[in-house]
PDB file of N, CA and C in Angstrom:
ATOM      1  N   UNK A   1     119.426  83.069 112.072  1.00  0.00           N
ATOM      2  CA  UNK A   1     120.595  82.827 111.275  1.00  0.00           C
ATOM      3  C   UNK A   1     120.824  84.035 110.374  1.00  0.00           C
ATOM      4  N   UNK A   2     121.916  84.498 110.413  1.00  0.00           N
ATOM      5  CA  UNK A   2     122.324  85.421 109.484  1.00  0.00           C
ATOM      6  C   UNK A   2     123.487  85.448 108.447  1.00  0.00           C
ATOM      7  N   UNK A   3     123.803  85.759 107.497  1.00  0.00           N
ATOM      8  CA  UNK A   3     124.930  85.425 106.436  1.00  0.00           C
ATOM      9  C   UNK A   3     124.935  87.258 105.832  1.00  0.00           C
ATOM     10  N   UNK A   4     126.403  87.314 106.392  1.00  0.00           N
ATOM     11  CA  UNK A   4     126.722  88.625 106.042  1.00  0.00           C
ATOM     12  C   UNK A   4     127.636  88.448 104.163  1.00  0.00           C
ATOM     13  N   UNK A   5     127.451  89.664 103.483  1.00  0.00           N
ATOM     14  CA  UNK A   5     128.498  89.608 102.469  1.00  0.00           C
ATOM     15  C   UNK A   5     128.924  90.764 102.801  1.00  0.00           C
ATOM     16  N   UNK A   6     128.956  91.537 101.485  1.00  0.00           N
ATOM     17  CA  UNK A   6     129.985  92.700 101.296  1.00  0.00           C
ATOM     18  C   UNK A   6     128.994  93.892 101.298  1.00  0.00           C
ATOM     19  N   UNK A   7     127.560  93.793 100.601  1.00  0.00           N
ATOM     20  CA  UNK A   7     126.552  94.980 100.965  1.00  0.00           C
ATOM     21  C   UNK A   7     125.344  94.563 101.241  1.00  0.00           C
ATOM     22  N   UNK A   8     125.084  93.083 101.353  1.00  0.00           N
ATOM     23  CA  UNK A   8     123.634  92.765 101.797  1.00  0.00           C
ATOM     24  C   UNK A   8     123.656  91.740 103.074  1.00  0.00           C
ATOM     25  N   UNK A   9     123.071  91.497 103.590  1.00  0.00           N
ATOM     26  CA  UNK A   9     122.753  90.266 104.650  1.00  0.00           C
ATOM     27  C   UNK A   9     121.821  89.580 104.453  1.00  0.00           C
ATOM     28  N   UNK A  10     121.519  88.497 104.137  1.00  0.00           N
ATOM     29  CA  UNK A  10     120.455  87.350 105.017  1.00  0.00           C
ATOM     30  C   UNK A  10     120.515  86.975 105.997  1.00  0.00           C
ATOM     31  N   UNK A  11     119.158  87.413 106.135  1.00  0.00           N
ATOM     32  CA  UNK A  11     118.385  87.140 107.723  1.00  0.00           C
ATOM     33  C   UNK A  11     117.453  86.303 107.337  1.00  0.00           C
ATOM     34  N   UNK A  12     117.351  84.834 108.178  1.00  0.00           N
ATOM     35  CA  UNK A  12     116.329  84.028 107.872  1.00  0.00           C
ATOM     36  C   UNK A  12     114.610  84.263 108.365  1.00  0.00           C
ATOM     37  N   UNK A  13     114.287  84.162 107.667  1.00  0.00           N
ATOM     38  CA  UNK A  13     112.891  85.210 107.755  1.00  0.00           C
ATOM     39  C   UNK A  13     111.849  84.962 109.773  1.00  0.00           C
ATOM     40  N   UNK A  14     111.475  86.005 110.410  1.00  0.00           N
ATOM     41  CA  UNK A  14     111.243  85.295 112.009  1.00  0.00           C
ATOM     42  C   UNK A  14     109.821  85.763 111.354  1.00  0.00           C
ATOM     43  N   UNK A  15     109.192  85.879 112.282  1.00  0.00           N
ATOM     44  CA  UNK A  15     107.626  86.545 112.100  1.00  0.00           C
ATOM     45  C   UNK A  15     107.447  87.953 112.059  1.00  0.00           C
ATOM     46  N   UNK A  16     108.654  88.775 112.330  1.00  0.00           N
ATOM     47  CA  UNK A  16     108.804  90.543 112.186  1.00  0.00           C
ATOM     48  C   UNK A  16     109.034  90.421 111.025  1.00  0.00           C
ATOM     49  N   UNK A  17     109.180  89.840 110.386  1.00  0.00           N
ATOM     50  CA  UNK A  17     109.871  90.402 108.820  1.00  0.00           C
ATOM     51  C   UNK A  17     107.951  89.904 107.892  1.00  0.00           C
ATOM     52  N   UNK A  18     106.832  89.202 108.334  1.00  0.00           N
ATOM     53  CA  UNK A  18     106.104  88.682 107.763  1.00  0.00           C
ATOM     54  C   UNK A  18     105.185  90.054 106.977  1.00  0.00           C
ATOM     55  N   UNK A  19     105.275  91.268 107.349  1.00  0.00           N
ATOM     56  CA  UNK A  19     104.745  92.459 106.643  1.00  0.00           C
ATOM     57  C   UNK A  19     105.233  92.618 105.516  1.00  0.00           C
ATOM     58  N   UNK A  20     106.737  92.723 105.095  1.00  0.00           N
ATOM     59  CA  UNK A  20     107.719  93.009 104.538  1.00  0.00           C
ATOM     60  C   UNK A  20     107.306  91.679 103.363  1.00  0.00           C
ATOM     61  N   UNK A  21     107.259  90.212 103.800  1.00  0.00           N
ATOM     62  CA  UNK A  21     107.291  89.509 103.117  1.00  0.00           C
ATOM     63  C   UNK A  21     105.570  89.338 102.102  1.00  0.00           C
ATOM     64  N   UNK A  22     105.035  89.770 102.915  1.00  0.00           N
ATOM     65  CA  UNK A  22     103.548  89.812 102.585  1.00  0.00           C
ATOM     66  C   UNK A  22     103.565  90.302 101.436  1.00  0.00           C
ATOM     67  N   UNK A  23     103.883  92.143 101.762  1.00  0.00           N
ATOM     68  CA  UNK A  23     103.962  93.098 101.291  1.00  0.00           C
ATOM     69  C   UNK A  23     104.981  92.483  99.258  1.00  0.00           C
ATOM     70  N   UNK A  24     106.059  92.048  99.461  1.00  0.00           N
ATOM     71  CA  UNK A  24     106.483  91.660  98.490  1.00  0.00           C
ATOM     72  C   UNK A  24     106.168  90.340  97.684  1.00  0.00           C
ATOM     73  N   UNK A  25     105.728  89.575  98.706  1.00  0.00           N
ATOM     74  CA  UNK A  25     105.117  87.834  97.935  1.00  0.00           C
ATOM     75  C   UNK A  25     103.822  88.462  96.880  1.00  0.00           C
ATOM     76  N   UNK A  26     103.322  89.422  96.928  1.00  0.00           N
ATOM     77  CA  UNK A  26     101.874  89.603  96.589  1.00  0.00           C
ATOM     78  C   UNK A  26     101.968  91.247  95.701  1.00  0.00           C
ATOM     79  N   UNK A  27     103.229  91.415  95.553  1.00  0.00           N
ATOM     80  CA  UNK A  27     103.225  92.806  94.360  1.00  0.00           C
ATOM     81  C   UNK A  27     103.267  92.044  93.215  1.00  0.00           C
ATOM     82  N   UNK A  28     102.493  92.588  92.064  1.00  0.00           N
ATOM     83  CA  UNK A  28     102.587  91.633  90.543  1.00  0.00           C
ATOM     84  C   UNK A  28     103.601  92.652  89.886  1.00  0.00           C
ATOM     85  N   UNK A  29     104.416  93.361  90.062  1.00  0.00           N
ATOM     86  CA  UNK A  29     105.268  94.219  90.004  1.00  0.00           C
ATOM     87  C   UNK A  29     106.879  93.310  89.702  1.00  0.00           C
ATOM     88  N   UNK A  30     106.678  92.518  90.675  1.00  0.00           N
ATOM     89  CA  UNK A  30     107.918  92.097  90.850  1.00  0.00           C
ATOM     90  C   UNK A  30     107.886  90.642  90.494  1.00  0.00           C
ATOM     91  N   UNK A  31     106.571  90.073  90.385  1.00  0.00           N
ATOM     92  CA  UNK A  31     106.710  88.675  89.684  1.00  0.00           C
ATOM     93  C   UNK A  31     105.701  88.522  88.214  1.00  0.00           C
ATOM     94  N   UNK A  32     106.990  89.243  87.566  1.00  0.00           N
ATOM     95  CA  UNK A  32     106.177  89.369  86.829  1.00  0.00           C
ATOM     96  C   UNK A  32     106.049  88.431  85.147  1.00  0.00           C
ATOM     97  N   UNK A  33     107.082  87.338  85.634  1.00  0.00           N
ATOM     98  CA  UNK A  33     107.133  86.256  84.812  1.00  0.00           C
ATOM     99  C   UNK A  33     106.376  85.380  85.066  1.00  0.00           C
ATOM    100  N   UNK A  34     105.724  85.272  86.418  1.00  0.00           N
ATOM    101  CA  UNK A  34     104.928  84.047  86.611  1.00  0.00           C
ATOM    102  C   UNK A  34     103.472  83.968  86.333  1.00  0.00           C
ATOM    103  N   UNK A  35     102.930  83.065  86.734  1.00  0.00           N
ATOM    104  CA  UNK A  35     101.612  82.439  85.713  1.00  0.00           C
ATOM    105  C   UNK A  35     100.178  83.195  86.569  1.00  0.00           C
ATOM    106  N   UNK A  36     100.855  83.063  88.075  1.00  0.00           N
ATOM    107  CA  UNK A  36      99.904  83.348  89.148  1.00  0.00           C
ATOM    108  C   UNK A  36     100.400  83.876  90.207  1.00  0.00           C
ATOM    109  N   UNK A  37     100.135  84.734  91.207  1.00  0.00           N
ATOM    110  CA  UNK A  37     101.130  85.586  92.145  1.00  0.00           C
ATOM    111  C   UNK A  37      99.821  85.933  93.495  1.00  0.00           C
ATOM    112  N   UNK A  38     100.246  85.008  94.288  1.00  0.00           N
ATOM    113  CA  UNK A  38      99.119  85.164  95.586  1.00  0.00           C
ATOM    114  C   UNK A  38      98.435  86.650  96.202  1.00  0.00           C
ATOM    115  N   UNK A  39      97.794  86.702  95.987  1.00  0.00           N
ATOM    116  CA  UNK A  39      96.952  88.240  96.589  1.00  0.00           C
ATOM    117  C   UNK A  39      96.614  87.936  97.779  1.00  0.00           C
ATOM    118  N   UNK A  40      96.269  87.114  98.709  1.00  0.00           N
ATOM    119  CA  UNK A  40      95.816  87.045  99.374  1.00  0.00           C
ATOM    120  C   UNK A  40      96.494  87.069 100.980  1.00  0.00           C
ATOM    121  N   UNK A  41      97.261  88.205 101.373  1.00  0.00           N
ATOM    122  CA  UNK A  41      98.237  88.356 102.395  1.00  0.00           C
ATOM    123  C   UNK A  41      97.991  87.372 103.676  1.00  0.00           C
ATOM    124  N   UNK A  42      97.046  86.994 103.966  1.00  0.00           N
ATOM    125  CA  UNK A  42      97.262  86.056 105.100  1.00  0.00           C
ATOM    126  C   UNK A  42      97.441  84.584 104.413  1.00  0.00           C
ATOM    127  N   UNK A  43      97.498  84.480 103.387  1.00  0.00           N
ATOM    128  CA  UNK A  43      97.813  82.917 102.649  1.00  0.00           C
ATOM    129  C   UNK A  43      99.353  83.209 103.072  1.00  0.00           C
ATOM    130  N   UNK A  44      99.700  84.056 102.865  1.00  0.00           N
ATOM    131  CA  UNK A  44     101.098  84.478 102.358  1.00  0.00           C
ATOM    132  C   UNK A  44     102.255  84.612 103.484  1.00  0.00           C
ATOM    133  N   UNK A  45     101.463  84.550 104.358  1.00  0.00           N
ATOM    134  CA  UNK A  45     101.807  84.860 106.315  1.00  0.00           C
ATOM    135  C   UNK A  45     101.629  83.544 106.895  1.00  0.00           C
ATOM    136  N   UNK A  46     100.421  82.875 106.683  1.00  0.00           N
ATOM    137  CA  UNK A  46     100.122  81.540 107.034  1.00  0.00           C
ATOM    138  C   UNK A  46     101.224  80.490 106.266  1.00  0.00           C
ATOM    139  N   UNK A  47     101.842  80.352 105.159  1.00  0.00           N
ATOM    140  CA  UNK A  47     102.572  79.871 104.587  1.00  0.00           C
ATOM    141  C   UNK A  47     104.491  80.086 105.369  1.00  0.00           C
ATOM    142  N   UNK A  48     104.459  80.997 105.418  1.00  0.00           N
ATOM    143  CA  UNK A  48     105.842  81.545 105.413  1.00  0.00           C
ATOM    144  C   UNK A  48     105.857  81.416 107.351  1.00  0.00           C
ATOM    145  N   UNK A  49     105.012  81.252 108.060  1.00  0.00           N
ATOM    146  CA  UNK A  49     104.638  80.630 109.577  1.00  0.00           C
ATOM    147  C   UNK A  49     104.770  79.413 109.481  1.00  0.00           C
ATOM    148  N   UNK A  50     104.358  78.549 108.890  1.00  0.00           N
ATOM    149  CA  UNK A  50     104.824  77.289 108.468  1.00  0.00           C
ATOM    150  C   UNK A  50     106.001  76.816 108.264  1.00  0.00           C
ATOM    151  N   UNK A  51     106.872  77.230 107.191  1.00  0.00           N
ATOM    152  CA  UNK A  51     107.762  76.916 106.751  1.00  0.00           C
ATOM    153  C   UNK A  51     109.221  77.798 107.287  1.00  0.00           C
ATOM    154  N   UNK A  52     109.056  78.233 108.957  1.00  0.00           N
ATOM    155  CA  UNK A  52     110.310  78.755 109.426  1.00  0.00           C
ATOM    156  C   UNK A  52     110.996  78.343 109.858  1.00  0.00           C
ATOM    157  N   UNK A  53     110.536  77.309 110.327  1.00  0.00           N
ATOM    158  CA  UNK A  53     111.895  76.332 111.236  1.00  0.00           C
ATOM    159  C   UNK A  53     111.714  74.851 110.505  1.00  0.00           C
ATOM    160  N   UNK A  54     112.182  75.085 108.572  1.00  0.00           N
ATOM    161  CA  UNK A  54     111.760  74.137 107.801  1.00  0.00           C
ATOM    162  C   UNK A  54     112.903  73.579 107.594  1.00  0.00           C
ATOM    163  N   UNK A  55     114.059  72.528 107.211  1.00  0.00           N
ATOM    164  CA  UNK A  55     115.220  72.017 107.193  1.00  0.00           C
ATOM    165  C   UNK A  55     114.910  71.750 105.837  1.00  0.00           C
ATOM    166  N   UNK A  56     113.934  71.915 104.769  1.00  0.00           N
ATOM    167  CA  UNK A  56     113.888  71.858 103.404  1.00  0.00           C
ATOM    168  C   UNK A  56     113.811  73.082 102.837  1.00  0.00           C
ATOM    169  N   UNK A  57     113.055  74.310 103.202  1.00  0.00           N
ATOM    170  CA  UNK A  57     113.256  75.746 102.654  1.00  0.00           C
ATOM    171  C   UNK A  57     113.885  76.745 104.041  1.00  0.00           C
ATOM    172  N   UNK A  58     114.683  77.293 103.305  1.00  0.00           N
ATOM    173  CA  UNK A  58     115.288  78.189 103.655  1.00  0.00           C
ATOM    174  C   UNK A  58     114.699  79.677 102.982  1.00  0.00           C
ATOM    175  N   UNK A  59     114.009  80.570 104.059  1.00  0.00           N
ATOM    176  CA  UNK A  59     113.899  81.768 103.251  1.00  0.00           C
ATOM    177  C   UNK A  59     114.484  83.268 103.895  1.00  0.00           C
ATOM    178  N   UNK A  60     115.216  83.802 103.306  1.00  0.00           N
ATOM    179  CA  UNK A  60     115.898  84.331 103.982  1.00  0.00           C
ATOM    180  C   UNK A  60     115.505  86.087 103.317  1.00  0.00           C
ATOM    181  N   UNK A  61     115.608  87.038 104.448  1.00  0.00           N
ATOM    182  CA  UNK A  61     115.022  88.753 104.180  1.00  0.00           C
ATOM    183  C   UNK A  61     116.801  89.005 103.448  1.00  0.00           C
ATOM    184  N   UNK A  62     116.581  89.687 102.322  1.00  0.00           N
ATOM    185  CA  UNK A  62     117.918  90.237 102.177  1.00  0.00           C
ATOM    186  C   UNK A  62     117.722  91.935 102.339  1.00  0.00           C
ATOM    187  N   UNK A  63     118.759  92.389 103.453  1.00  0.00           N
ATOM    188  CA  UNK A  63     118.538  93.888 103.463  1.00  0.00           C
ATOM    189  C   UNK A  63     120.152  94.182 103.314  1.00  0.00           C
ATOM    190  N   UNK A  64     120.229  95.651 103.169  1.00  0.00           N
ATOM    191  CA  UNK A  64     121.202  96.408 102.731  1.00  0.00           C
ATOM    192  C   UNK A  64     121.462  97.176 104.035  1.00  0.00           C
ATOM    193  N   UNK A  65     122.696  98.293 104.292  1.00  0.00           N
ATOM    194  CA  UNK A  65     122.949  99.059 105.440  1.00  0.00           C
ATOM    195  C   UNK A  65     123.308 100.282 104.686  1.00  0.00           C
ATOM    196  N   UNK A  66     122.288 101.598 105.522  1.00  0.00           N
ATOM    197  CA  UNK A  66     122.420 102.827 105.330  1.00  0.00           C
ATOM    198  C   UNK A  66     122.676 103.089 105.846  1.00  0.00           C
ATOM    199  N   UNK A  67     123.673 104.677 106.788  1.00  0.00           N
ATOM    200  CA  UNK A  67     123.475 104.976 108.258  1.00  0.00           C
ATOM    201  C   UNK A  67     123.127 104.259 109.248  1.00  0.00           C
ATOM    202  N   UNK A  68     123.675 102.966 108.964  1.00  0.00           N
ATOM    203  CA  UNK A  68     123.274 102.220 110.090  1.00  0.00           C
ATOM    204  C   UNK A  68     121.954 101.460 110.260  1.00  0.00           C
ATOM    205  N   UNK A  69     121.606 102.025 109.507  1.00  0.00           N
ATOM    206  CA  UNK A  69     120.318 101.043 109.586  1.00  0.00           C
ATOM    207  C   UNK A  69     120.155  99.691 108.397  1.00  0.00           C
ATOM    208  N   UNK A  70     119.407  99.028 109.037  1.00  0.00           N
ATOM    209  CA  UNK A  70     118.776  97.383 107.969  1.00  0.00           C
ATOM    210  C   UNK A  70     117.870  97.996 106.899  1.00  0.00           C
ATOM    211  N   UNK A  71     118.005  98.267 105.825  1.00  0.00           N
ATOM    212  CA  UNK A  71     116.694  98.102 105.271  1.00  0.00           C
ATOM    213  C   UNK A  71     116.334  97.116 103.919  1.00  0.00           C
ATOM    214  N   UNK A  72     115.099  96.384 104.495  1.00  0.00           N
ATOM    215  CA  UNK A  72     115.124  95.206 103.386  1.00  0.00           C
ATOM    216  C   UNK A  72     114.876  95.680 102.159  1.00  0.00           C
ATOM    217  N   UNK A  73     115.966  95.148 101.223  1.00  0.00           N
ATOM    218  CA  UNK A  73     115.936  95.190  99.859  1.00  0.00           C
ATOM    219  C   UNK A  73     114.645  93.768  98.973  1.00  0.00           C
ATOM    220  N   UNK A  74     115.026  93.134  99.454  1.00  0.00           N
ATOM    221  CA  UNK A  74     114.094  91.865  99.195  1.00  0.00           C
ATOM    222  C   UNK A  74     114.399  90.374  99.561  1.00  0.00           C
ATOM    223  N   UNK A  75     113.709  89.297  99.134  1.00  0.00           N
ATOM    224  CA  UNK A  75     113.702  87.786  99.796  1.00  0.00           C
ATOM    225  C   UNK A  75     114.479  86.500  98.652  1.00  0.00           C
ATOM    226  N   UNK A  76     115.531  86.235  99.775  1.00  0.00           N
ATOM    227  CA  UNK A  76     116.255  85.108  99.178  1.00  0.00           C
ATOM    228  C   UNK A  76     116.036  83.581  99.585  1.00  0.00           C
ATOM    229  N   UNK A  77     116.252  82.540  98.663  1.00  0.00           N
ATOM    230  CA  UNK A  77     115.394  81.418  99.028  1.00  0.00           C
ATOM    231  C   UNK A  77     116.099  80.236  98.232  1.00  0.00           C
ATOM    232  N   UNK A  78     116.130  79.260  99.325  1.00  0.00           N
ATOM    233  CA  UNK A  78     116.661  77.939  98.488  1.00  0.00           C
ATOM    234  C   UNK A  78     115.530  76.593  99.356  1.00  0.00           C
ATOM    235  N   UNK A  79     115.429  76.098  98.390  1.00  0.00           N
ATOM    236  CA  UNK A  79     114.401  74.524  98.854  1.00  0.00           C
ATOM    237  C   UNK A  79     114.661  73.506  98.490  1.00  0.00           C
ATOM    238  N   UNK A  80     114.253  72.727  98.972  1.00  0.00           N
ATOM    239  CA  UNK A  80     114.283  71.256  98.609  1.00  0.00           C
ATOM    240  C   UNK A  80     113.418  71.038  97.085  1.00  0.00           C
ATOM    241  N   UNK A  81     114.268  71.180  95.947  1.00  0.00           N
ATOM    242  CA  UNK A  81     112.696  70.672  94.961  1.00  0.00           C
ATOM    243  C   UNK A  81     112.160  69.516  94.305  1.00  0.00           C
ATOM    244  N   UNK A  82     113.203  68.337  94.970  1.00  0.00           N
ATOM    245  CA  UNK A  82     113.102  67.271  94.691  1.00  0.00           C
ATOM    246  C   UNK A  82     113.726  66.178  95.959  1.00  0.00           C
ATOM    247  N   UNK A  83     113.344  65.864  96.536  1.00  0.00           N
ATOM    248  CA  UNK A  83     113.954  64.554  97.478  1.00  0.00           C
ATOM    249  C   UNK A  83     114.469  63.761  97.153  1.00  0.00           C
ATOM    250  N   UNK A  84     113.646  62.862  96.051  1.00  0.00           N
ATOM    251  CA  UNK A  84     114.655  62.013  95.233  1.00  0.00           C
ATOM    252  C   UNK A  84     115.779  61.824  93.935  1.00  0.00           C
ATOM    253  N   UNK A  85     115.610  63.122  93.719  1.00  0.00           N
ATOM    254  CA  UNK A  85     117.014  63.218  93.463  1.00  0.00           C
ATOM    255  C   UNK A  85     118.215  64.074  94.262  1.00  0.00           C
ATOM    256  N   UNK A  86     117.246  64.552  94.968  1.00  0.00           N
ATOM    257  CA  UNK A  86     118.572  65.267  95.918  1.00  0.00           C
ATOM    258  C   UNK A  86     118.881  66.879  95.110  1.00  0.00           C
ATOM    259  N   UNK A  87     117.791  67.335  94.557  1.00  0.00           N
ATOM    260  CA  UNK A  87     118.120  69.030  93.941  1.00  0.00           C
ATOM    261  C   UNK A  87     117.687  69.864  94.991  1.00  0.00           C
ATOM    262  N   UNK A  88     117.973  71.235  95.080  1.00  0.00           N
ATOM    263  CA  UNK A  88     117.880  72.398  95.613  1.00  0.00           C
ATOM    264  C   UNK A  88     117.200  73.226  94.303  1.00  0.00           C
ATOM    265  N   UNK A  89     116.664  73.936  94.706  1.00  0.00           N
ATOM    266  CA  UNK A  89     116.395  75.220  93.417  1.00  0.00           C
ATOM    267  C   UNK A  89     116.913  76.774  94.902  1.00  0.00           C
ATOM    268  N   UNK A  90     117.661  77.642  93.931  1.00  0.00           N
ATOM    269  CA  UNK A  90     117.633  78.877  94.273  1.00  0.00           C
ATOM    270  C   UNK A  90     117.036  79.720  93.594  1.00  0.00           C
ATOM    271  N   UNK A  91     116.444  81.302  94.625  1.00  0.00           N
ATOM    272  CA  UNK A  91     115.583  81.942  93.346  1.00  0.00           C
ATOM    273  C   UNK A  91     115.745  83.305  94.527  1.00  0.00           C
ATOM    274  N   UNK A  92     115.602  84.577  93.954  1.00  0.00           N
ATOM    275  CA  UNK A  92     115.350  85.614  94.844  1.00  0.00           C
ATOM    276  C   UNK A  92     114.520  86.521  94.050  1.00  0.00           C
ATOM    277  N   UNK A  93     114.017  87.849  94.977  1.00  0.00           N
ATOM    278  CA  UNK A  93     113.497  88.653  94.479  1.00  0.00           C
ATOM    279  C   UNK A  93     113.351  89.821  95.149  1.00  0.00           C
ATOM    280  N   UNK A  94     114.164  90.923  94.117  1.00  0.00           N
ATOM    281  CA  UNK A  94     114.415  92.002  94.590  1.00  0.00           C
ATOM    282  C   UNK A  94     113.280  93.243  94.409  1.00  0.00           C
ATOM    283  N   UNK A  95     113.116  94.346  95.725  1.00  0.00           N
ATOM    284  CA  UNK A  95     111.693  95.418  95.284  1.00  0.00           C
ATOM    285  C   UNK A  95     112.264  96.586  93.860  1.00  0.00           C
ATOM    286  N   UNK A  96     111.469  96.804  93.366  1.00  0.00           N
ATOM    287  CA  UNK A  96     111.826  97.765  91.905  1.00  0.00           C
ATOM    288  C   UNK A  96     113.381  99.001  92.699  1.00  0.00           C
ATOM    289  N   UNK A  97     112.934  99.372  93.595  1.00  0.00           N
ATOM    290  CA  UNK A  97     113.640 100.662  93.616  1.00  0.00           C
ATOM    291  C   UNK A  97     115.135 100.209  94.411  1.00  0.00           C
ATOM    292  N   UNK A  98     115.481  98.984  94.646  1.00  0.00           N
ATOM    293  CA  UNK A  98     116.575  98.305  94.700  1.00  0.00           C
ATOM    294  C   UNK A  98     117.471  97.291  93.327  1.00  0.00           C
ATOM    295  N   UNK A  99     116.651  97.216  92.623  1.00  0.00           N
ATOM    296  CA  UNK A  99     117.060  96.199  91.178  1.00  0.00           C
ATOM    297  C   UNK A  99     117.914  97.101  90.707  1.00  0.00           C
ATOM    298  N   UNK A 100     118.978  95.852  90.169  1.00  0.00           N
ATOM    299  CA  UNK A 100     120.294  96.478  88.676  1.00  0.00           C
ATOM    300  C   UNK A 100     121.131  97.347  89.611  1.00  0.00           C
ATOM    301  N   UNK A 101     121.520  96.670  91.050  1.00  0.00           N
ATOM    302  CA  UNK A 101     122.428  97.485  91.993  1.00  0.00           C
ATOM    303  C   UNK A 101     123.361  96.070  92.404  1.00  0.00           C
ATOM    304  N   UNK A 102     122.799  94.762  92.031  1.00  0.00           N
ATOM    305  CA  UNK A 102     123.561  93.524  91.948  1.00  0.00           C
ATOM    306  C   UNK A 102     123.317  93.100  93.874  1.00  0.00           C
ATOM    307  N   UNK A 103     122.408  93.532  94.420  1.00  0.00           N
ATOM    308  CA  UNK A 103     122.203  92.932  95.618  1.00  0.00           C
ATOM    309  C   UNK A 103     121.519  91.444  94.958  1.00  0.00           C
ATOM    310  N   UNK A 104     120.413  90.898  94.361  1.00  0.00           N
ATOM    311  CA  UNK A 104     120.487  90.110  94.110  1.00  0.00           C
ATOM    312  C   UNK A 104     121.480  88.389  93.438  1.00  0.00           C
ATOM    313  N   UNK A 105     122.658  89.460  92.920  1.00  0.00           N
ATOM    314  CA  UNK A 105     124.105  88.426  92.776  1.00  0.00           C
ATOM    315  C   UNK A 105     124.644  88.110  93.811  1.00  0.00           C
ATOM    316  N   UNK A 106     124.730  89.173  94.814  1.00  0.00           N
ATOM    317  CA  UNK A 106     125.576  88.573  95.665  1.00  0.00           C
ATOM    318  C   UNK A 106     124.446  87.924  96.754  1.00  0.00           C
ATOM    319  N   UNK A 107     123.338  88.370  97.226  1.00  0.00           N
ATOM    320  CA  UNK A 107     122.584  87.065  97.665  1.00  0.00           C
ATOM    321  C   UNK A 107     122.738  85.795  97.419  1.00  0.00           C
ATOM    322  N   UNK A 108     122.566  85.623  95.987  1.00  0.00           N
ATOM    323  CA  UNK A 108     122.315  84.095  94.941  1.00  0.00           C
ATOM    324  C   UNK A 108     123.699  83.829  95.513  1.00  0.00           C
ATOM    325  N   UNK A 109     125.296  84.302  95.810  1.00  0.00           N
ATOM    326  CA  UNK A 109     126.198  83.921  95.446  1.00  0.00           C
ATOM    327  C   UNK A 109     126.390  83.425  97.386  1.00  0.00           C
ATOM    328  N   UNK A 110     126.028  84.296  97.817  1.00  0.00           N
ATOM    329  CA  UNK A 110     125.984  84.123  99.438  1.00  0.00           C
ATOM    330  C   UNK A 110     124.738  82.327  99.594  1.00  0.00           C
ATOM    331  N   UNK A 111     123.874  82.501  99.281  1.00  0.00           N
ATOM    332  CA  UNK A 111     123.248  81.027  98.939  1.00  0.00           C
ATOM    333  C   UNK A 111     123.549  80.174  98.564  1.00  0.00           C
ATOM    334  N   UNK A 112     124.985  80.275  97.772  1.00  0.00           N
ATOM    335  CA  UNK A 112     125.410  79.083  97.310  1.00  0.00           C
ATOM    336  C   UNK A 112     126.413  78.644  98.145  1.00  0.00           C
ATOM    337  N   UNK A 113     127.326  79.800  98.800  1.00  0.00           N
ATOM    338  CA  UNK A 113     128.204  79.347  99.320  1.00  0.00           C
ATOM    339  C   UNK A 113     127.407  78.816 100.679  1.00  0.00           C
ATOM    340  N   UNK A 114     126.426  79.056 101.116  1.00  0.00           N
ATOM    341  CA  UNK A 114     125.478  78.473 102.150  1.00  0.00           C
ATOM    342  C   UNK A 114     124.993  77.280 102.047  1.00  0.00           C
ATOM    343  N   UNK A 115     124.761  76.714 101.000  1.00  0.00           N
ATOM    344  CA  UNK A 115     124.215  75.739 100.566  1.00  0.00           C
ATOM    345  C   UNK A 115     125.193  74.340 100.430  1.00  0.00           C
ATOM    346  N   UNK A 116     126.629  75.031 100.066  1.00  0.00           N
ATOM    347  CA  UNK A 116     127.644  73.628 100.023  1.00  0.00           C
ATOM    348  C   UNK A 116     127.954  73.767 101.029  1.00  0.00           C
ATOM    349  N   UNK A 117     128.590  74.769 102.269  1.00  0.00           N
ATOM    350  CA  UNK A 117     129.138  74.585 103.308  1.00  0.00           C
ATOM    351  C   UNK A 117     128.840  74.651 104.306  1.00  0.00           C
ATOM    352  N   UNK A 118     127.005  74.237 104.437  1.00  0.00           N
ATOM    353  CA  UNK A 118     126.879  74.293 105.704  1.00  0.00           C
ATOM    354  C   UNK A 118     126.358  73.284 106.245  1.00  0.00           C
TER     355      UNK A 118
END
């Protein structure tokens, strides 16, 4: 599945993208509000193998186009975070040398419009 905007794409994450995701689930660089941040790259591979053909999380590679080429900027994501009430949470996260270029807005904004109309 893919969702084009205006300078980024989501691509819903296959098992080629699981380096990329490794590589970013596990920089303390980039999560750097949270309490705890997995080091352990095959937790992080084993997890995200799990949850690909999940109808409650959606995780999707967001990359940008240079010359033609894909290159991932970082990972966009919406889940189920409650069943009984029926919430979603959205959240993304962009690598340092892509941030404050607003690929992350229009992800979040591409997720939403994904989220009511599909």
């Amino acid at each position: 599945m893919k969702i084009d905007g205006k300078r980024v794409r989501l691509s819903r994450v296959t098992a080629d993208d699981l380096d990329f995701i490794c590589g970013l689930e596990t920089n303390t660089g980039i999560w750097l509000y949270e309490e705890q941040v997995e080091s352990d790259k095959e937790k992080v591979r084993n997890k995200y193998l799990e949850q690909m053909n999940s109808t409650s999380q959606y995780d999707f590679v967001i990359t940008n186009e240079v010359d033609g080429k894909e290159n991932p900027v970082g990972l966009a994501q919406i889940c189920s975070y409650s069943e009984y009430r029926k919430s979603w949470e959205v959240g993304y996260a962009i690598i340092p040398e892509f941030q404050g270029q607003g690929y992350g807005y229009e992800a979040i904004n591409l997720l939403l419009d994904f989220s009511f109309h599909s």
